[in-house]
N, C-alpha and C. Protein backbone atom coordinates (compact mmCIF):
# COMPACT_ATOMS: atom_id res chain seq x y z
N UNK A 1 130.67 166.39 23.82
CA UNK A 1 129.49 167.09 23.35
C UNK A 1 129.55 168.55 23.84
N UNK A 2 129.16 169.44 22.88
CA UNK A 2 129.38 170.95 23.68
C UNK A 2 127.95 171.31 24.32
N UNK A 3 127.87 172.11 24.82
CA UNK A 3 127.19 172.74 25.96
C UNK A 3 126.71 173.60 25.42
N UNK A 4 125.11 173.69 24.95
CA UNK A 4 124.54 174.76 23.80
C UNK A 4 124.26 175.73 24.89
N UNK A 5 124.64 177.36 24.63
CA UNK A 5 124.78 178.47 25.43
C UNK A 5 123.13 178.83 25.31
N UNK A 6 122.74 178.24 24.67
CA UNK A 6 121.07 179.27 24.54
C UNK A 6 120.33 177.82 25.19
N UNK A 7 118.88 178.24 26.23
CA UNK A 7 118.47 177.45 27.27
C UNK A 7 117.28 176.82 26.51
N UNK A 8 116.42 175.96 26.83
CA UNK A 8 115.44 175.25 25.83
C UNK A 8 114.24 176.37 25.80
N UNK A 9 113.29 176.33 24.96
CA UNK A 9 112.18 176.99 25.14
C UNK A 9 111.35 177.13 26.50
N UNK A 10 111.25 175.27 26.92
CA UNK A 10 111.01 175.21 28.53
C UNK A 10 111.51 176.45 29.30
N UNK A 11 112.85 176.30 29.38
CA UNK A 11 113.48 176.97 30.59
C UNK A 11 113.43 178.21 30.36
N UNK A 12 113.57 178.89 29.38
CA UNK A 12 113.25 180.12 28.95
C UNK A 12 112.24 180.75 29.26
N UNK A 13 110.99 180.06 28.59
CA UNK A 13 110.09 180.26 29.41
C UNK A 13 109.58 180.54 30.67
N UNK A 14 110.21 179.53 31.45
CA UNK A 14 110.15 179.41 32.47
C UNK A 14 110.74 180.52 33.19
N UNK A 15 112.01 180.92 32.81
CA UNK A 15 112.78 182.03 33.78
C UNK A 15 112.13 183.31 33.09
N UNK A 16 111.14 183.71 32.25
CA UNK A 16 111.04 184.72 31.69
C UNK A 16 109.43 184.93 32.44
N UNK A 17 108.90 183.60 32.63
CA UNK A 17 107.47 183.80 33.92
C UNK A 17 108.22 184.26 35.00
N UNK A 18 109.09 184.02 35.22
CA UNK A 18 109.28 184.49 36.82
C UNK A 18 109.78 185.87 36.82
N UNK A 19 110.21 185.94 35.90
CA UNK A 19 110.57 187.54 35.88
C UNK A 19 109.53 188.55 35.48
N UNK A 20 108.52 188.05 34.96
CA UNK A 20 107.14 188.85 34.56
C UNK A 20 106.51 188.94 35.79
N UNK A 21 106.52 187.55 36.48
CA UNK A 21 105.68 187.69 37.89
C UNK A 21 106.06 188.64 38.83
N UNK A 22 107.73 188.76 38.84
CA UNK A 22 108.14 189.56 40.02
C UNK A 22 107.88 190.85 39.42
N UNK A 23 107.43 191.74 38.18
CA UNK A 23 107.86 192.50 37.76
C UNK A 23 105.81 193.25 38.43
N UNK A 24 105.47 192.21 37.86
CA UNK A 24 104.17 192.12 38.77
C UNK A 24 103.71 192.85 40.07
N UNK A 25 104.76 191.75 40.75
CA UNK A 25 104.42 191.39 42.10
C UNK A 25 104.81 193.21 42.19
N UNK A 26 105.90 193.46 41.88
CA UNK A 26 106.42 194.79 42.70
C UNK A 26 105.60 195.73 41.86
N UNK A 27 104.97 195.72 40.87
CA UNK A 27 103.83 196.74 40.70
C UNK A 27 102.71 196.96 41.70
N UNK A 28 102.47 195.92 41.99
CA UNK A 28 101.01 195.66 42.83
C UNK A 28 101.16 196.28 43.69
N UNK A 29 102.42 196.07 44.36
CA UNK A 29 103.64 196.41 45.92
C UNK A 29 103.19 198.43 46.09
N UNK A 30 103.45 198.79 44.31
CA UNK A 30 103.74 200.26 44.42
C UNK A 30 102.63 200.46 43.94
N UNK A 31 101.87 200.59 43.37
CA UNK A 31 100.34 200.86 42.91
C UNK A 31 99.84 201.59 43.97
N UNK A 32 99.51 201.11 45.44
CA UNK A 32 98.80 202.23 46.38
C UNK A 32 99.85 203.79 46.57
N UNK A 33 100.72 203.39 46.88
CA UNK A 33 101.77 205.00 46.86
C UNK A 33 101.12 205.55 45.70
N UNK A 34 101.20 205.23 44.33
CA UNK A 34 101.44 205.66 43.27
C UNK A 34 99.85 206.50 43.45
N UNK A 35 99.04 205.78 43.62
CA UNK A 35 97.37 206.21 44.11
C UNK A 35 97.25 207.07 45.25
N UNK A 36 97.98 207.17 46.20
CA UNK A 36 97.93 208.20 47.19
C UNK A 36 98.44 209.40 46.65
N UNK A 37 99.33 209.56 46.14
CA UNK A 37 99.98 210.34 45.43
C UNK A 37 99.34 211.05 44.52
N UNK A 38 99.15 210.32 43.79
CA UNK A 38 98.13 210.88 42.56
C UNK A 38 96.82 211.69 42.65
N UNK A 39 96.10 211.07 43.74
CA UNK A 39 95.19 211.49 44.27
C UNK A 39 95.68 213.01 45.30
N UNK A 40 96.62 212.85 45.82
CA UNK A 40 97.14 214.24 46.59
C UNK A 40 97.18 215.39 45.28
N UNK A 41 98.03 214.48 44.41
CA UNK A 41 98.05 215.93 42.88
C UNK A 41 96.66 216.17 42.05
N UNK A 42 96.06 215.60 42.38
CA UNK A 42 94.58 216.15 42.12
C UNK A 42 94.00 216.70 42.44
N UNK A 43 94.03 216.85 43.81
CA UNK A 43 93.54 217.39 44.92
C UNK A 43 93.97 218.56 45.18
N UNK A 44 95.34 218.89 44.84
CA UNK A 44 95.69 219.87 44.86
C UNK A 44 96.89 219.97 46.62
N UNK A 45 96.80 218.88 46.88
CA UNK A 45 97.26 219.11 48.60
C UNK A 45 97.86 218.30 48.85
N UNK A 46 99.04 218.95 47.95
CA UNK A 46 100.45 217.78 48.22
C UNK A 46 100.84 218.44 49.00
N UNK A 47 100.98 219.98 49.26
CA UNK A 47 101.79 220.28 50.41
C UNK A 47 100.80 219.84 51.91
N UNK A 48 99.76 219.41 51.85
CA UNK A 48 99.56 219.14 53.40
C UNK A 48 99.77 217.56 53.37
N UNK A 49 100.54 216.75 52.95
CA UNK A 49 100.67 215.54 53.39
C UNK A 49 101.63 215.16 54.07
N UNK A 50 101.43 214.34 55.13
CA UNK A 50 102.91 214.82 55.85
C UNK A 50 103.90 214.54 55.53
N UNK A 51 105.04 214.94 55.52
CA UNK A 51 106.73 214.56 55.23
C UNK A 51 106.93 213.27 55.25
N UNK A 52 106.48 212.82 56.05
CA UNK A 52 107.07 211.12 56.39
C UNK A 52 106.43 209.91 55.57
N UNK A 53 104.75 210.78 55.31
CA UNK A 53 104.60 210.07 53.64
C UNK A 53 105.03 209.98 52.56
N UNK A 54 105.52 211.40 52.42
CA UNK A 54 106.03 211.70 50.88
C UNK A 54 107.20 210.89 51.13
N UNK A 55 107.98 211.02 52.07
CA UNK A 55 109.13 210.35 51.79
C UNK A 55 108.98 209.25 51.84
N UNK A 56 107.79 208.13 52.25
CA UNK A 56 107.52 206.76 52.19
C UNK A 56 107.21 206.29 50.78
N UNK A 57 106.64 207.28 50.00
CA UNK A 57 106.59 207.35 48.35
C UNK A 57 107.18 207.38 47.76
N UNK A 58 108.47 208.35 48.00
CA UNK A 58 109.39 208.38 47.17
C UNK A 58 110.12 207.05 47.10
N UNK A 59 110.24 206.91 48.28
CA UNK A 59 111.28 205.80 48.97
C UNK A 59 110.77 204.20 48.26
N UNK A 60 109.82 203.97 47.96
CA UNK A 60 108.70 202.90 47.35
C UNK A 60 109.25 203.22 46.22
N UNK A 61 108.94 204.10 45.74
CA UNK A 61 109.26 204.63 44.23
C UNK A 61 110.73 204.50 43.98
N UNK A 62 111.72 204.59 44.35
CA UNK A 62 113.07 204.14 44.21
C UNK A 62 113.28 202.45 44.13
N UNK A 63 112.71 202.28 45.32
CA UNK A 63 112.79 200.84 45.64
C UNK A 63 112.33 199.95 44.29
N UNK A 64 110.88 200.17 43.34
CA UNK A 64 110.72 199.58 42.44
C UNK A 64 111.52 199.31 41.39
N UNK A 65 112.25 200.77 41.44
CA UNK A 65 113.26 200.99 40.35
C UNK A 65 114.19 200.49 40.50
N UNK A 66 114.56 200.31 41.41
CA UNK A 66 116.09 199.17 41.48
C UNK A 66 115.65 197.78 41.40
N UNK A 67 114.52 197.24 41.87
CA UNK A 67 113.74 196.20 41.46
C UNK A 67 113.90 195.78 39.92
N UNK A 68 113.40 196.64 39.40
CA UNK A 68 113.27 196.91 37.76
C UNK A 68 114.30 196.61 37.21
N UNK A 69 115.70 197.84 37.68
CA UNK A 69 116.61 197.87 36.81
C UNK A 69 117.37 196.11 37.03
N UNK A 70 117.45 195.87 38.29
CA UNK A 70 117.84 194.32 38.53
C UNK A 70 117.30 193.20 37.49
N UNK A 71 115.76 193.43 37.55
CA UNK A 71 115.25 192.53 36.22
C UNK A 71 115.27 192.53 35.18
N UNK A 72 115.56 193.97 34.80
CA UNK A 72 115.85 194.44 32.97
C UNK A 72 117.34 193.39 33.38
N UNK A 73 118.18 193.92 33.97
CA UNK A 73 119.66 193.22 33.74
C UNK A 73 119.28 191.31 33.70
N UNK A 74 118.38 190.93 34.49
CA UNK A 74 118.19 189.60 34.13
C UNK A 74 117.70 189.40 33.27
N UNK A 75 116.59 189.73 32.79
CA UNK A 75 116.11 189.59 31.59
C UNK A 75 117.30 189.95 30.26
N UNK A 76 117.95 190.81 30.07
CA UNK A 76 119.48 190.59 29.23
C UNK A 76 119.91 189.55 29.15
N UNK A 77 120.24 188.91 30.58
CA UNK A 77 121.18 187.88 30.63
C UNK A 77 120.67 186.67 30.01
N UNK A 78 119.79 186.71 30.01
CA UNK A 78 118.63 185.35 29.36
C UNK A 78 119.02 184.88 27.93
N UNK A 79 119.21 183.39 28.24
CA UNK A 79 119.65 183.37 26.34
C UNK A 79 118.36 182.72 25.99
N UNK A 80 118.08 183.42 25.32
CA UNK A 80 117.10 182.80 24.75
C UNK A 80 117.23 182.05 23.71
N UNK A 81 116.04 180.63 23.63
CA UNK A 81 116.59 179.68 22.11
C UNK A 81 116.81 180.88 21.10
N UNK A 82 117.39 180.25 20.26
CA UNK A 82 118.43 180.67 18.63
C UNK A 82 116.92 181.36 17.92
N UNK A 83 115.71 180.77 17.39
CA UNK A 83 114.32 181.37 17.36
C UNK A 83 114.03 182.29 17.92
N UNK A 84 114.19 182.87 19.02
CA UNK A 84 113.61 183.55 19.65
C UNK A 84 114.16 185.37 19.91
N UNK A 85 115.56 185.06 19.64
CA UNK A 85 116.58 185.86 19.86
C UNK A 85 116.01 187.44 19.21
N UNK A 86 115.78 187.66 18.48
CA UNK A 86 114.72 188.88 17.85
C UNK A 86 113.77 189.64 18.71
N UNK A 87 113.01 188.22 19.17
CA UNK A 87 111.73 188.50 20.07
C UNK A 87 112.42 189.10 21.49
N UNK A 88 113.28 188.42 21.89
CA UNK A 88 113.79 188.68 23.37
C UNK A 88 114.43 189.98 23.10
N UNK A 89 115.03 190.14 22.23
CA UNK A 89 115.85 191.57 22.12
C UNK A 89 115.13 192.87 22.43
N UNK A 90 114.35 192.37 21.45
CA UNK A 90 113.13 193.43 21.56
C UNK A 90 112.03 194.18 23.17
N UNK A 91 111.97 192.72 23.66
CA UNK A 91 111.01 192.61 24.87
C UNK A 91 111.97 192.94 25.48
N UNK A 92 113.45 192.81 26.22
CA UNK A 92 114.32 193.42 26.67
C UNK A 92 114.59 194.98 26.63
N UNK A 93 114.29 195.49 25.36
CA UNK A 93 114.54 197.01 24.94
C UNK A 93 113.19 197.61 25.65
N UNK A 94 112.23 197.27 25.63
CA UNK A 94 110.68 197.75 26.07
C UNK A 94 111.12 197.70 27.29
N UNK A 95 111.60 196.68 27.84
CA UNK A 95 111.64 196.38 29.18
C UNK A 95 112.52 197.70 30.19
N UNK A 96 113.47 198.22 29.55
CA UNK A 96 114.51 198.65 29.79
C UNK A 96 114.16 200.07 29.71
N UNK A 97 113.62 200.81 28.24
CA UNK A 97 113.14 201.67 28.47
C UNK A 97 111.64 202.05 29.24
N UNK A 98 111.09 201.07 30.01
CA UNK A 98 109.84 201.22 31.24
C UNK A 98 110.95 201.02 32.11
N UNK A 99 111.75 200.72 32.57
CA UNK A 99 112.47 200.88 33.50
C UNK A 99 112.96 202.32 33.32
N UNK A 100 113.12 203.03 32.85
CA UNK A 100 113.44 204.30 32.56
C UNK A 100 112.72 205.77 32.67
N UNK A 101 111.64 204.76 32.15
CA UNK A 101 110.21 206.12 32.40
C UNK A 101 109.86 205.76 33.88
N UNK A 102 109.85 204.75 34.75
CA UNK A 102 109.54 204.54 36.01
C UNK A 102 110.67 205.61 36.70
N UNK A 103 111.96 205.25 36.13
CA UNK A 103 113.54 206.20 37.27
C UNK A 103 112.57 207.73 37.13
N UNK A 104 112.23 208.06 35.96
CA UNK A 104 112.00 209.40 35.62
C UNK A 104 110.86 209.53 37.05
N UNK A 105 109.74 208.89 37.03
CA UNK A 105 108.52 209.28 38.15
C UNK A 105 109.51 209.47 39.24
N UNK A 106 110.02 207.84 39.83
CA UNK A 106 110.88 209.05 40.79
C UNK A 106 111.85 209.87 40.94
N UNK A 107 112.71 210.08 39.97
CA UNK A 107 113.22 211.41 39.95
C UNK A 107 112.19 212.75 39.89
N UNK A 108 111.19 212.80 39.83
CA UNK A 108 110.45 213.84 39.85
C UNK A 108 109.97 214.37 40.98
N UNK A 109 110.12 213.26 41.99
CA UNK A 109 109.72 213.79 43.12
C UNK A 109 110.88 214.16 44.44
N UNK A 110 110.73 215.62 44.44
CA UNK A 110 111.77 216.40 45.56
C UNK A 110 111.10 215.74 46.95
N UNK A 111 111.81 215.11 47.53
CA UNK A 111 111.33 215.02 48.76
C UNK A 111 111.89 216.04 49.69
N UNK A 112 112.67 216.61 49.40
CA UNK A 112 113.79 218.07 50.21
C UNK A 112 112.03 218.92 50.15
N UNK A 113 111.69 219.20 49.08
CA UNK A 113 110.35 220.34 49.14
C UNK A 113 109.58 219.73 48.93
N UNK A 114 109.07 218.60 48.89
CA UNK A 114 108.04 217.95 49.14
C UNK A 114 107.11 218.69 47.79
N UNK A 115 107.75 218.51 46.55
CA UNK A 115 107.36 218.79 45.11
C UNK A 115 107.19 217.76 44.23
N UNK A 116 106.73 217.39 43.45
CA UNK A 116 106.85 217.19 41.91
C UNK A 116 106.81 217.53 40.75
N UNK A 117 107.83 217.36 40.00
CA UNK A 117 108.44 217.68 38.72
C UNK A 117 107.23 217.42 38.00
N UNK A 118 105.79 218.10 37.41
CA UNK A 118 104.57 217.59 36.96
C UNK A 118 105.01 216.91 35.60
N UNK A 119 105.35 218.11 34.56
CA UNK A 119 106.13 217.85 33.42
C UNK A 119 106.31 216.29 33.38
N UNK A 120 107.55 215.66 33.92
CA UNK A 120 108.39 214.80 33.66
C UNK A 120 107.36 213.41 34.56
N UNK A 121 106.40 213.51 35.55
CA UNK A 121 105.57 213.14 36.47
C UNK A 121 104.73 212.38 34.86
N UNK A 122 104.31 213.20 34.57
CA UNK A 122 103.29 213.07 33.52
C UNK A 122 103.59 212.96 32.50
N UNK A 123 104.67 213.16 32.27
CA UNK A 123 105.34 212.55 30.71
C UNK A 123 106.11 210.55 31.35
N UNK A 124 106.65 210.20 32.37
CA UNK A 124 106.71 209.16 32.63
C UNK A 124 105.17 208.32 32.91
N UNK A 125 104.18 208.87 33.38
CA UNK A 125 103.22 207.60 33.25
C UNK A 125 102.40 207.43 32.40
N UNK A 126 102.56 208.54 30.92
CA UNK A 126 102.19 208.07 29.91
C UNK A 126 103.02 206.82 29.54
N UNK A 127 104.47 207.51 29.77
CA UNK A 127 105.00 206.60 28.99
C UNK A 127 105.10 205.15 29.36
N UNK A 128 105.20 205.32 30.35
CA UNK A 128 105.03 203.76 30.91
C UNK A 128 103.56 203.51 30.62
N UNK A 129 102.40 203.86 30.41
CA UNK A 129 101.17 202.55 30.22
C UNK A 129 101.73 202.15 28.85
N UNK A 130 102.03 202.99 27.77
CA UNK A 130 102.10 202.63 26.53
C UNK A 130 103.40 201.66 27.13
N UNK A 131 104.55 201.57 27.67
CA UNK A 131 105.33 200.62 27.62
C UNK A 131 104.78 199.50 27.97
N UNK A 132 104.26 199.51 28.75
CA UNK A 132 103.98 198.47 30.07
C UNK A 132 102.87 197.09 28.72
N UNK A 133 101.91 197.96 28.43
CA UNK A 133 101.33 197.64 27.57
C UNK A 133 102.15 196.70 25.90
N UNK A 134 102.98 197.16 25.58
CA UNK A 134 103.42 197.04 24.97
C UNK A 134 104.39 195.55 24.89
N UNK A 135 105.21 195.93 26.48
CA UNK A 135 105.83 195.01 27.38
C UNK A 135 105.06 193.29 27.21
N UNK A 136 103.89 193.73 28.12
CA UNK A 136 102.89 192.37 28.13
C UNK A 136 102.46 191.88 26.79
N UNK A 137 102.50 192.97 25.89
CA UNK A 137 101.98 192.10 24.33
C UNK A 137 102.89 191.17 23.67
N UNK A 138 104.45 191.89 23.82
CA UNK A 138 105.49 191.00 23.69
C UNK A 138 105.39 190.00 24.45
N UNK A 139 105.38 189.99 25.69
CA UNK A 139 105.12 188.68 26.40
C UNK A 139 104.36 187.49 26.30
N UNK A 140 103.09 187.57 25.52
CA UNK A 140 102.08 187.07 25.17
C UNK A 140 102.45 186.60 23.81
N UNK A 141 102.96 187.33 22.94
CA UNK A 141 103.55 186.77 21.83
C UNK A 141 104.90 185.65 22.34
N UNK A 142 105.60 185.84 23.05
CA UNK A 142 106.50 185.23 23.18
C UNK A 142 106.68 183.67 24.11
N UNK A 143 105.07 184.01 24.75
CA UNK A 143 104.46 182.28 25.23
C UNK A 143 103.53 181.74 24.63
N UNK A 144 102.91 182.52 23.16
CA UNK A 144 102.44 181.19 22.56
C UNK A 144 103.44 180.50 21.55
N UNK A 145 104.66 181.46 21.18
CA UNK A 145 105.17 181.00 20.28
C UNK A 145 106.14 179.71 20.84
N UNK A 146 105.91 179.71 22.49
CA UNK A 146 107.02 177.89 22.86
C UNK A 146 105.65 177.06 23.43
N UNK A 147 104.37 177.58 23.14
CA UNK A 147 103.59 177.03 23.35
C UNK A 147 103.49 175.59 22.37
């Protein structure tokens, strides 16, 4: 009997919750940096925060991103049932480019001058709600349909 390469809807499912959860979990993780931060560029007084924050931000802010890029690559690897293969492609590509607009936030931030790139700052967290958003709708489509 051969060994069908694509996993049941179950398991699919299943490995595609856990990868939503962690994707989660490490939002939640970076959400306060992202709010300290934000709130400093509002404020206008990023240069009085001290060094050892900014660089605790940045450093958070990297960290998600390799988080990310690790789960976009799992989420690839995922076979999804023969049905589904469209849907996953897709939610993979969203996935991949929010992993992208996230690298961009932290690439924007110099921790050498304790700057941010506003431009590219603010062109990544547009782009990520519209991803992110976008992300979870696929997701939602894609657990009622092994529902």
């Amino acid at each position: 009997m051969v060994k069908s390469k694509f996993l049941s809807m179950q398991q699919y499912l299943q490995q595609l919750t856990g990868l939503v959860q962690e994707t989660e979990k490490a939002g939640e993780h970076v959400a306060p940096f992202f709010e300290k931060l934000d709130a400093a560029i509002k404020a206008d007084s990023l240069s009085e925060m001290p060094a050892a924050e900014f660089k605790e931000i940045a450093a958070e802010f990297d960290d998600v991103v390799e988080l990310y890029q690790t789960t976009s690559q799992q989420m690839a690897a995922l076979k999804a049932p023969a049905r589904l293969l469209g849907s996953h492609a897709s939610l993979t590509k969203v996935f991949t480019q929010y992993t992208a607009a996230t690298e961009m936030m932290a690439a924007a931030l110099d921790v050498k001058d304790q700057t941010v790139d506003m431009s590219a700052f603010n062109q990544s967290e547009a782009d990520q709600d519209a991803l992110i958003s976008k992300f979870y709708g696929q997701v939602q489509r894609l657990m009622s349909t092994g529902v």
